[in-house]
N, C-alpha and C. Protein backbone atom coordinates (compact mmCIF):
# COMPACT_ATOMS: atom_id res chain seq x y z
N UNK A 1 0.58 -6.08 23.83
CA UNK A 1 1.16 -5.08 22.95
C UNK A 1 0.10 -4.02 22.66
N UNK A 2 0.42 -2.75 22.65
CA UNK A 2 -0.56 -1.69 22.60
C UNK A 2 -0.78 -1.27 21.03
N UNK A 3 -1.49 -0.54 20.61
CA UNK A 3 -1.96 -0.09 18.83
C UNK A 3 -0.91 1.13 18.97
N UNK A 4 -0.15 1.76 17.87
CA UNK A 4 1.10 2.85 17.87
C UNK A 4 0.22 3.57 18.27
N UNK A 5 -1.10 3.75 17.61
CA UNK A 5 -1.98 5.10 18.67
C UNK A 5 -2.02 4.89 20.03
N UNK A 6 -1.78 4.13 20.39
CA UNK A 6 -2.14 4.51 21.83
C UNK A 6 -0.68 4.66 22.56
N UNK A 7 0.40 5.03 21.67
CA UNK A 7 1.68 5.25 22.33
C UNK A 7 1.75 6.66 23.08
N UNK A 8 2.43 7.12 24.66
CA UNK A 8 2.10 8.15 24.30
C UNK A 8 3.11 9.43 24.13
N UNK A 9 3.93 8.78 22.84
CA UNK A 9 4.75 9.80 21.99
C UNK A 9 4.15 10.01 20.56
N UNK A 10 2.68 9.03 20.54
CA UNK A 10 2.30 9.26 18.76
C UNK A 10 1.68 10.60 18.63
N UNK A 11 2.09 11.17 17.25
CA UNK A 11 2.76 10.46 16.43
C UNK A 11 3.92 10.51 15.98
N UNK A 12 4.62 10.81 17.15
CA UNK A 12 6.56 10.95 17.01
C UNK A 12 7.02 9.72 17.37
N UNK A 13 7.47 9.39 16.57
CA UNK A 13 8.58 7.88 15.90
C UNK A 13 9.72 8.15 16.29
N UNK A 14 10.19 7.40 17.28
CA UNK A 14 11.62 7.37 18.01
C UNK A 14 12.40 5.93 17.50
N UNK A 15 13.90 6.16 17.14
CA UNK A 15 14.22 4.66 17.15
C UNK A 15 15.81 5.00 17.49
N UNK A 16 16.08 3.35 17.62
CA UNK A 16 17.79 3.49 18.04
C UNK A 16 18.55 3.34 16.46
N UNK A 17 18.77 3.91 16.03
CA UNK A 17 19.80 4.42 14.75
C UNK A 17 20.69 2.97 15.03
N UNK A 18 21.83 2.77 16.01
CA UNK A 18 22.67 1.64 15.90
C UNK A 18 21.65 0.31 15.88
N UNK A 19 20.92 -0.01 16.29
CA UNK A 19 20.40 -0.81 16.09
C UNK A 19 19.88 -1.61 14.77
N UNK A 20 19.48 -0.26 14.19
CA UNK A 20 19.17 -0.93 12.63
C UNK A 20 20.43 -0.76 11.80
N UNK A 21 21.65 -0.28 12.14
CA UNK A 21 22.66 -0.06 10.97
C UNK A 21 22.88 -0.93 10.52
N UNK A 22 22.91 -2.69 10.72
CA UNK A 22 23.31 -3.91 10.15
C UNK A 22 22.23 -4.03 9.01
N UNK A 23 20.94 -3.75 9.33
CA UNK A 23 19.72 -4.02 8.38
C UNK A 23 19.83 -3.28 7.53
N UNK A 24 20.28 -1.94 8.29
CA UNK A 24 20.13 -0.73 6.98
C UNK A 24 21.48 -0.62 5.58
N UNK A 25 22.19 -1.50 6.35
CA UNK A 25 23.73 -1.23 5.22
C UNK A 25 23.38 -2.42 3.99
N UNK A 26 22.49 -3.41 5.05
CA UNK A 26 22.45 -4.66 4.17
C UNK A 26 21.20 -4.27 2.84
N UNK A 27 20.54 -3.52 3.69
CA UNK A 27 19.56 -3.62 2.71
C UNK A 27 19.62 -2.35 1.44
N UNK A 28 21.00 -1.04 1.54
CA UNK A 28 21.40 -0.26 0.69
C UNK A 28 22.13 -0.73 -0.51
N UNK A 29 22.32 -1.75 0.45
CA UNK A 29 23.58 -2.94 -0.80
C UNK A 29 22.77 -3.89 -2.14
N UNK A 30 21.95 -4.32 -0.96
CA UNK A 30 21.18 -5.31 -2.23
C UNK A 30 19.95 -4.59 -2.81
N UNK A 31 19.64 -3.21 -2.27
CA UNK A 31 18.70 -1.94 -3.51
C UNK A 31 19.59 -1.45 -4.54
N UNK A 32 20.99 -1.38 -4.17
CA UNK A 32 21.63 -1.27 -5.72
C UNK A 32 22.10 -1.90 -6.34
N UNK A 33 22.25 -3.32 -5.88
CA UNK A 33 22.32 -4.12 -7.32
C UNK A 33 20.90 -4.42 -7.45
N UNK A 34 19.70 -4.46 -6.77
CA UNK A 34 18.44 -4.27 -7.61
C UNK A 34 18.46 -3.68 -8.75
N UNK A 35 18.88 -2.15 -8.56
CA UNK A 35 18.35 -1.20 -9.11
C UNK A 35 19.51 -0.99 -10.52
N UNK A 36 20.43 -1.59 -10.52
CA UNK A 36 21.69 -1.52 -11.57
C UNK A 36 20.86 -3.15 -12.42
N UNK A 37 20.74 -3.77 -11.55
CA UNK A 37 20.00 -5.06 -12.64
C UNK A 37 18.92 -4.63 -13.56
N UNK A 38 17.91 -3.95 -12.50
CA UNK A 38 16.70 -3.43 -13.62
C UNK A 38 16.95 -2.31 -14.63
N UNK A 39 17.91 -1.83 -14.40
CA UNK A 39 18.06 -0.41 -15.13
C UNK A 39 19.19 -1.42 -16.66
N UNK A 40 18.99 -2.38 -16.54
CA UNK A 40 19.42 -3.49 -17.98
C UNK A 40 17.83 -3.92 -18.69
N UNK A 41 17.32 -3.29 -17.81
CA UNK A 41 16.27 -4.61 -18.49
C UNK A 41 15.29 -3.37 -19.84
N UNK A 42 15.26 -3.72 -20.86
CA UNK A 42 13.86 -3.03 -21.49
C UNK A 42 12.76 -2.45 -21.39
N UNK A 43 12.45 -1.28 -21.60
CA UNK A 43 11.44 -0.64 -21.20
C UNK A 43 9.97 -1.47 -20.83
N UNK A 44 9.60 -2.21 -21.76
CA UNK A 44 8.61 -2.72 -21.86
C UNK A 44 9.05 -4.29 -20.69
N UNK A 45 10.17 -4.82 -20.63
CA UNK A 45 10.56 -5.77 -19.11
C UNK A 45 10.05 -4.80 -17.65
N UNK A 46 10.59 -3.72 -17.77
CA UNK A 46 10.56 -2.79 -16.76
C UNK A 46 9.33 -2.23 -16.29
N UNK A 47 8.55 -2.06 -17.19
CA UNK A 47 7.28 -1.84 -17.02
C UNK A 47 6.65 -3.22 -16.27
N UNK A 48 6.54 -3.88 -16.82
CA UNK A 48 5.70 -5.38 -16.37
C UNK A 48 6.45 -5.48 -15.70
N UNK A 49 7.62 -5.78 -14.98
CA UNK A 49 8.51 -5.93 -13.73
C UNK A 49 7.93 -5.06 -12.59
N UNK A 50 7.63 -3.41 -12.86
CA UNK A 50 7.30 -2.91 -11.68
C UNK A 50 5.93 -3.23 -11.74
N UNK A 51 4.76 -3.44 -12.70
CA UNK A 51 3.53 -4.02 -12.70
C UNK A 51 3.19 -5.07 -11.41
N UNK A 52 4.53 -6.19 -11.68
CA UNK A 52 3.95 -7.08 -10.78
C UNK A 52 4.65 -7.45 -9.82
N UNK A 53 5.36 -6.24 -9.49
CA UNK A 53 6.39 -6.35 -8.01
C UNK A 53 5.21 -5.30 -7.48
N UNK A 54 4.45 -4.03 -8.00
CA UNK A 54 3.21 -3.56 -7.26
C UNK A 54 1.70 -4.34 -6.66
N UNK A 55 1.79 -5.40 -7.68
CA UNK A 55 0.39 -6.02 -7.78
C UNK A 55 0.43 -6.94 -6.95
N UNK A 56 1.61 -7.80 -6.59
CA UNK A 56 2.37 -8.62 -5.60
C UNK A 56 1.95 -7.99 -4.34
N UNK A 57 2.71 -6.84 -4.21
CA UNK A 57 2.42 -6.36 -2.70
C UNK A 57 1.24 -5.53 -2.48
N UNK A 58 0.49 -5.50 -3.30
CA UNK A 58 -1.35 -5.03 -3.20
C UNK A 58 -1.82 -6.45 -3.13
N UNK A 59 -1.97 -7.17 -3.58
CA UNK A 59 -2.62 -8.44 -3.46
C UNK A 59 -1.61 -9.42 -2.37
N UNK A 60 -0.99 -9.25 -1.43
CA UNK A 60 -0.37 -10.07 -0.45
C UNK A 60 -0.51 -9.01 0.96
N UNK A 61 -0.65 -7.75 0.73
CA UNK A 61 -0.94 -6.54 1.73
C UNK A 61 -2.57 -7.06 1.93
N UNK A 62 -3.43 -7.00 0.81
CA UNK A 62 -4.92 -7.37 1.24
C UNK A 62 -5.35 -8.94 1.94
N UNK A 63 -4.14 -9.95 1.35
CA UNK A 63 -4.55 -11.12 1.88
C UNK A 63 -4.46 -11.02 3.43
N UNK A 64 -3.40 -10.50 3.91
CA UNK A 64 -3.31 -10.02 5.70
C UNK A 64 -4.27 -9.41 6.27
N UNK A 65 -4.83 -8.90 5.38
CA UNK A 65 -6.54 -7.80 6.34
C UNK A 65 -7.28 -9.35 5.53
N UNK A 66 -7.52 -10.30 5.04
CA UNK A 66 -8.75 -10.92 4.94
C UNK A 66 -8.93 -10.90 3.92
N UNK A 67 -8.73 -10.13 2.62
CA UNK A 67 -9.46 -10.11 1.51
C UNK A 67 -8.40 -10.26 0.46
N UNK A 68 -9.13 -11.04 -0.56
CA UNK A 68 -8.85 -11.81 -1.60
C UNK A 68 -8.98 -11.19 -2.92
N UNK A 69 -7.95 -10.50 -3.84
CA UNK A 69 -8.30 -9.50 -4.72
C UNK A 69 -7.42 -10.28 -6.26
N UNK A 70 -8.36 -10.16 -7.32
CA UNK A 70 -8.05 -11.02 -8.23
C UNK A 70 -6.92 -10.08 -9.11
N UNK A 71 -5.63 -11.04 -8.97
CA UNK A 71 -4.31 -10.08 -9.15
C UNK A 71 -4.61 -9.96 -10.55
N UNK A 72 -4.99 -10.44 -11.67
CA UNK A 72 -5.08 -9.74 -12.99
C UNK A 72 -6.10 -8.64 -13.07
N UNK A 73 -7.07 -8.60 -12.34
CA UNK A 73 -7.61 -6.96 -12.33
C UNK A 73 -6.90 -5.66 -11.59
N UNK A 74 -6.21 -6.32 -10.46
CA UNK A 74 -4.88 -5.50 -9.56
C UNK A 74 -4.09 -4.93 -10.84
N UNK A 75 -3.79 -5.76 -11.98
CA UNK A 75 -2.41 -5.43 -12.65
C UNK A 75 -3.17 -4.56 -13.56
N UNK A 76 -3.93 -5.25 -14.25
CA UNK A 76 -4.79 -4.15 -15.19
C UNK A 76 -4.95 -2.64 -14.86
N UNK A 77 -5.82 -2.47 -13.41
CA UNK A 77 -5.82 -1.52 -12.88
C UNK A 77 -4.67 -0.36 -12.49
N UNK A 78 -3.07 -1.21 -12.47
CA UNK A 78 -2.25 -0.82 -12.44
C UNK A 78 -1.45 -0.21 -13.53
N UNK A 79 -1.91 -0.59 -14.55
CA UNK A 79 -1.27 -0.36 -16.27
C UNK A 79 -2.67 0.84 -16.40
N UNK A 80 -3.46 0.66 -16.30
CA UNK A 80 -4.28 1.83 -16.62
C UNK A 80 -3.51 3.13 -16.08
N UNK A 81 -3.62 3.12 -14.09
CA UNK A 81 -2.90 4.15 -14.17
C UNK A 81 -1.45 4.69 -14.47
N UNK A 82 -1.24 3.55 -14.92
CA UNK A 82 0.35 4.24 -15.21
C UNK A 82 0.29 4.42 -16.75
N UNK A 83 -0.72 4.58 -17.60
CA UNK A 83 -1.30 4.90 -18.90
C UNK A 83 -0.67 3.83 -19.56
N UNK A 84 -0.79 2.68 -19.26
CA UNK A 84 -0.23 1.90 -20.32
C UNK A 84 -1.21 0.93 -20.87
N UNK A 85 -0.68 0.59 -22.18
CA UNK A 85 -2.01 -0.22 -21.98
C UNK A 85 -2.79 -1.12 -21.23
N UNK A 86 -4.06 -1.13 -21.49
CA UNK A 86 -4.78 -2.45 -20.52
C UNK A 86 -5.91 -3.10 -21.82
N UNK A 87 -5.73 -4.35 -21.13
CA UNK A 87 -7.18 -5.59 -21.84
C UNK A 87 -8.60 -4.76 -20.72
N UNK A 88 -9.54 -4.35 -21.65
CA UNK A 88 -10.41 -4.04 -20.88
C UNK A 88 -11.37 -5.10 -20.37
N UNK A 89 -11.02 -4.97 -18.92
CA UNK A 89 -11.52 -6.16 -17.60
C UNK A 89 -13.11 -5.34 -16.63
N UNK A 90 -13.64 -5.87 -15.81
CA UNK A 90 -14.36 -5.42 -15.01
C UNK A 90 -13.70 -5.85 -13.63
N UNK A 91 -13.08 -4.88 -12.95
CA UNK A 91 -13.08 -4.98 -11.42
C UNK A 91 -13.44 -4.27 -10.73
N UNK A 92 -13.17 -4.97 -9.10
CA UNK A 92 -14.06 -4.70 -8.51
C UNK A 92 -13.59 -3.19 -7.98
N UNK A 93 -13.97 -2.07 -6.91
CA UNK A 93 -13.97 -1.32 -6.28
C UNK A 93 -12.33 -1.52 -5.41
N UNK A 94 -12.54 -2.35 -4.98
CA UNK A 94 -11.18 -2.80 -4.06
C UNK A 94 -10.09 -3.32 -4.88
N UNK A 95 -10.26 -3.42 -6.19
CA UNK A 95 -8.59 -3.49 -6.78
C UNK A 95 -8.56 -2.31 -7.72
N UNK A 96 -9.85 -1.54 -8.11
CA UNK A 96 -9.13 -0.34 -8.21
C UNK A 96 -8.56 0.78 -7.55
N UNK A 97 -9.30 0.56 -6.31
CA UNK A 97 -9.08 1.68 -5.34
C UNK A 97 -7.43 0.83 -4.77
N UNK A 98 -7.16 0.14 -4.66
CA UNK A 98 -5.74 -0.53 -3.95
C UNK A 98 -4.32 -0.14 -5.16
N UNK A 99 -5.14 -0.69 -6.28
CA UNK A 99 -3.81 -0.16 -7.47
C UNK A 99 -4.19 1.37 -7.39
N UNK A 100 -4.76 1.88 -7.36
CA UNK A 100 -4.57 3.69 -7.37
C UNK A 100 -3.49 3.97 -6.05
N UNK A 101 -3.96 3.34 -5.07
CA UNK A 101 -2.97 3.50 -3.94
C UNK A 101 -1.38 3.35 -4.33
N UNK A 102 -1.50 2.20 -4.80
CA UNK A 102 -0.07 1.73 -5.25
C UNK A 102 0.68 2.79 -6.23
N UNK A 103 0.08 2.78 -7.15
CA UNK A 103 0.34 3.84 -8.16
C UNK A 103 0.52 5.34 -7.13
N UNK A 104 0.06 5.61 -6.47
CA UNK A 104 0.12 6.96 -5.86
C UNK A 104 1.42 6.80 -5.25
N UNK A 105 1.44 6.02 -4.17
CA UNK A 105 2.77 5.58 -3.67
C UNK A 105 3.59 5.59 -4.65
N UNK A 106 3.69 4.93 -5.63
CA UNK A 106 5.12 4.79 -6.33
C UNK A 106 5.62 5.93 -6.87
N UNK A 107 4.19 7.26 -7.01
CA UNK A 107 4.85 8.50 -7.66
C UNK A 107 5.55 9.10 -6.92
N UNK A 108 5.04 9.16 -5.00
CA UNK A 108 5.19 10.12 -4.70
C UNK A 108 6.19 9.62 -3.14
N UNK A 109 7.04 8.23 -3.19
CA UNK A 109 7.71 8.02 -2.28
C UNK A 109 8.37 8.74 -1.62
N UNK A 110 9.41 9.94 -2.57
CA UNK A 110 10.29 10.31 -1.90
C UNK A 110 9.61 11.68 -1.34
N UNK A 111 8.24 11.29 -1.43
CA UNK A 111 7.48 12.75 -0.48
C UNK A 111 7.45 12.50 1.47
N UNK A 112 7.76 13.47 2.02
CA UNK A 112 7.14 13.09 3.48
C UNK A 112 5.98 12.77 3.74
N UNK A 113 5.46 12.26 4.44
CA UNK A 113 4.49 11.28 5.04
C UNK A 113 4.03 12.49 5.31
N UNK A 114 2.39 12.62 4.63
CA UNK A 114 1.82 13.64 5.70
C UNK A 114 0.64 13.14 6.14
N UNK A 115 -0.42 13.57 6.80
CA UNK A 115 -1.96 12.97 7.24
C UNK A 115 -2.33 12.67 5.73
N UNK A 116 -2.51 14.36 5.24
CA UNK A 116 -3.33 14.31 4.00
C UNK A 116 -3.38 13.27 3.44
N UNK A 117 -1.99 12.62 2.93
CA UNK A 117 -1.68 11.75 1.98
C UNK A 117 -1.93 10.12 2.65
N UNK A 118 -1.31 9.97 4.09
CA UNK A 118 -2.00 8.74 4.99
C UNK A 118 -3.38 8.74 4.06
N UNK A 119 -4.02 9.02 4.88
CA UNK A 119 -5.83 9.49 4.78
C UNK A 119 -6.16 9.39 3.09
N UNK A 120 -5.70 9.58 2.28
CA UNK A 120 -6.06 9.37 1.01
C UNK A 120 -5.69 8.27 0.38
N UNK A 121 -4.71 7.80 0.78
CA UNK A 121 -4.45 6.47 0.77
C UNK A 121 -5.37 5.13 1.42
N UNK A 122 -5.66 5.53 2.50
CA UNK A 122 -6.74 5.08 3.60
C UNK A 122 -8.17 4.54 2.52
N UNK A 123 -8.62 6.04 1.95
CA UNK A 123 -9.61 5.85 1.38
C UNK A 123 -9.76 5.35 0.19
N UNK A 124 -8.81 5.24 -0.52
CA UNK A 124 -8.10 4.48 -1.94
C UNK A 124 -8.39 2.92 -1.19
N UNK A 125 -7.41 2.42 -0.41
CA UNK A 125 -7.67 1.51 0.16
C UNK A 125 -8.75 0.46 0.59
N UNK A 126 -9.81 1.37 0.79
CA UNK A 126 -10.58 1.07 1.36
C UNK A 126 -12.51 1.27 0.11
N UNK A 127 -11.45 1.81 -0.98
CA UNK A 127 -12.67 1.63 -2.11
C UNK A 127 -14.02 0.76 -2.46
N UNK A 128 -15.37 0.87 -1.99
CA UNK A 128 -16.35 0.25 -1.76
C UNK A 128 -16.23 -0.51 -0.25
N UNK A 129 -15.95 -0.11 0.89
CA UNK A 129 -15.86 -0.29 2.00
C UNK A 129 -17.34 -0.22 2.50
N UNK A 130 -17.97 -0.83 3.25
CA UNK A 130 -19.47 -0.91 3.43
C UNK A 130 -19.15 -0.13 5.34
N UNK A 131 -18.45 -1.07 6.01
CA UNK A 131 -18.11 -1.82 7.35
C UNK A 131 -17.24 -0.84 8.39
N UNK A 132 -16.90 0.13 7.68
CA UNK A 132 -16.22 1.13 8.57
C UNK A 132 -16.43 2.26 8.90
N UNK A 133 -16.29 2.83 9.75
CA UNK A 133 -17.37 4.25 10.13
C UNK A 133 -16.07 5.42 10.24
N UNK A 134 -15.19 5.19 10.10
CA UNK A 134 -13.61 6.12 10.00
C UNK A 134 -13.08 5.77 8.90
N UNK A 135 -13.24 6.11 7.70
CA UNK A 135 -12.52 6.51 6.74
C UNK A 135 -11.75 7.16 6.19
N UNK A 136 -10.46 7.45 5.68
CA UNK A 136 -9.58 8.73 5.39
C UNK A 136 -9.38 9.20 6.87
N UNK A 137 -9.49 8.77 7.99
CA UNK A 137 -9.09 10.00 9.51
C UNK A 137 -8.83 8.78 10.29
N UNK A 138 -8.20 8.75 11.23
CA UNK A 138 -7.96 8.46 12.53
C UNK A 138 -9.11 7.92 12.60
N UNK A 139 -8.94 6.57 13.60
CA UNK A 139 -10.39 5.95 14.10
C UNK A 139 -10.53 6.72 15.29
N UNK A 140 -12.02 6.80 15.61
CA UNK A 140 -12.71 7.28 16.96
C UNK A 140 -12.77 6.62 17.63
N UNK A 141 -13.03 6.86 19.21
CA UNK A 141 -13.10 5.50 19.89
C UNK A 141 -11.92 4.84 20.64
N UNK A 142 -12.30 4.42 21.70
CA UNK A 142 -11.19 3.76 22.75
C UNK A 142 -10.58 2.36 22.36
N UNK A 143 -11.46 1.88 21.57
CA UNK A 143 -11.30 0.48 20.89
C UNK A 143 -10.39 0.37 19.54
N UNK A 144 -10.11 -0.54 19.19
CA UNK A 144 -9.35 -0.78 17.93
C UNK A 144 -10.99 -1.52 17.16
N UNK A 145 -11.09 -1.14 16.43
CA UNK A 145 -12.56 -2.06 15.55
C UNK A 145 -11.93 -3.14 14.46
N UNK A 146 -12.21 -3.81 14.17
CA UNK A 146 -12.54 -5.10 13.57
C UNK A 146 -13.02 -4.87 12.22
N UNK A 147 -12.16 -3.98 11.15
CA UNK A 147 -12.96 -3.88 9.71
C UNK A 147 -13.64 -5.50 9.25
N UNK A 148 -13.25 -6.53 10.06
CA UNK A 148 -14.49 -7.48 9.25
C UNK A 148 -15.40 -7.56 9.83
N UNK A 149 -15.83 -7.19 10.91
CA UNK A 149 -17.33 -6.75 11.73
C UNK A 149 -18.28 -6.22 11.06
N UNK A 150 -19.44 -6.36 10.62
CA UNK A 150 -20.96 -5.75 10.53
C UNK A 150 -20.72 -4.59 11.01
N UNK A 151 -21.09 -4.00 10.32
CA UNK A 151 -21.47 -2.31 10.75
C UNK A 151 -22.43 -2.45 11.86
N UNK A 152 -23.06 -3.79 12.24
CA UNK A 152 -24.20 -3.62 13.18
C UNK A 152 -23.48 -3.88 14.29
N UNK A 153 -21.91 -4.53 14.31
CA UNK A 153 -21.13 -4.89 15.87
C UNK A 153 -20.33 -4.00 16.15
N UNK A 154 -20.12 -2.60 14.78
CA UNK A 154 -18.92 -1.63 14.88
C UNK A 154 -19.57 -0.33 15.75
């Protein structure tokens, strides 16, 4: 299987429309009774509901790359930026920079995908990163690299 960069239509995304219509009807159906359930729930339910349906998928997104991020500083970090309150915690670089991501995402979903915003995300992501020599851009290089590699094997 090849990396989408090395497709060579990237970065134009082609797909078969009938193909996903079963996934896509199913999954319009059960986002609105999501979204009719939560829109019952209390401001302050609603808040901590999207808290830790974000912190969930920041801390289960990082366990797949390798790293292990302590979900009550994820959430903290997450109530900060969404100005709400927080217990003042010390974390690390990588769950603030991951909940800023999250938080960015959630403001700005229904925006188009652009580099800029990829790439800033990238670097949110990647907050106190020692190990990578492409940050915020496109990797260089014929290779796919190994962010858990030594900067001395990258």
């Amino acid at each position: 299987m090849s990396w989408n960069w090395e497709q060579t239509d990237w970065p134009n995304f082609h797909w078969d429309r009938a193909r996903l219509a079963t996934a896509e009807t199913h999954f319009l159906v059960s986002g609105g009774v999501f979204v009719g359930s939560v829109r019952h729930l209390a401001k302050e339910e609603r808040d901590q509901f999207t808290i830790e349906s974000m912190s969930t998928e920041a801390v289960t997104t990082s366990e797949i790359e390798g790293e292990t991020l302590d979900r009550a500083s994820v959430q903290s970090s997450i109530r900060m930026q969404l100005g709400l309150a927080v217990q003042e915690r010390r974390m690390r670089p990588a769950e603030r920079g991951i909940a800023e991501m999250m938080v960015d995402l959630y403001r700005s979903f229904a925006e188009p995908l652009t580099e800029e915003m990829l790439f800033r995300w990238h670097r949110l992501l990647l907050s106190g990163s020692r190990n990578l020599r492409d940050v915020g851009r496109y990797r260089a290089g014929a290779e796919p690299r190994d962010f858990r590699r030594t900067p001395e094997t990258t």
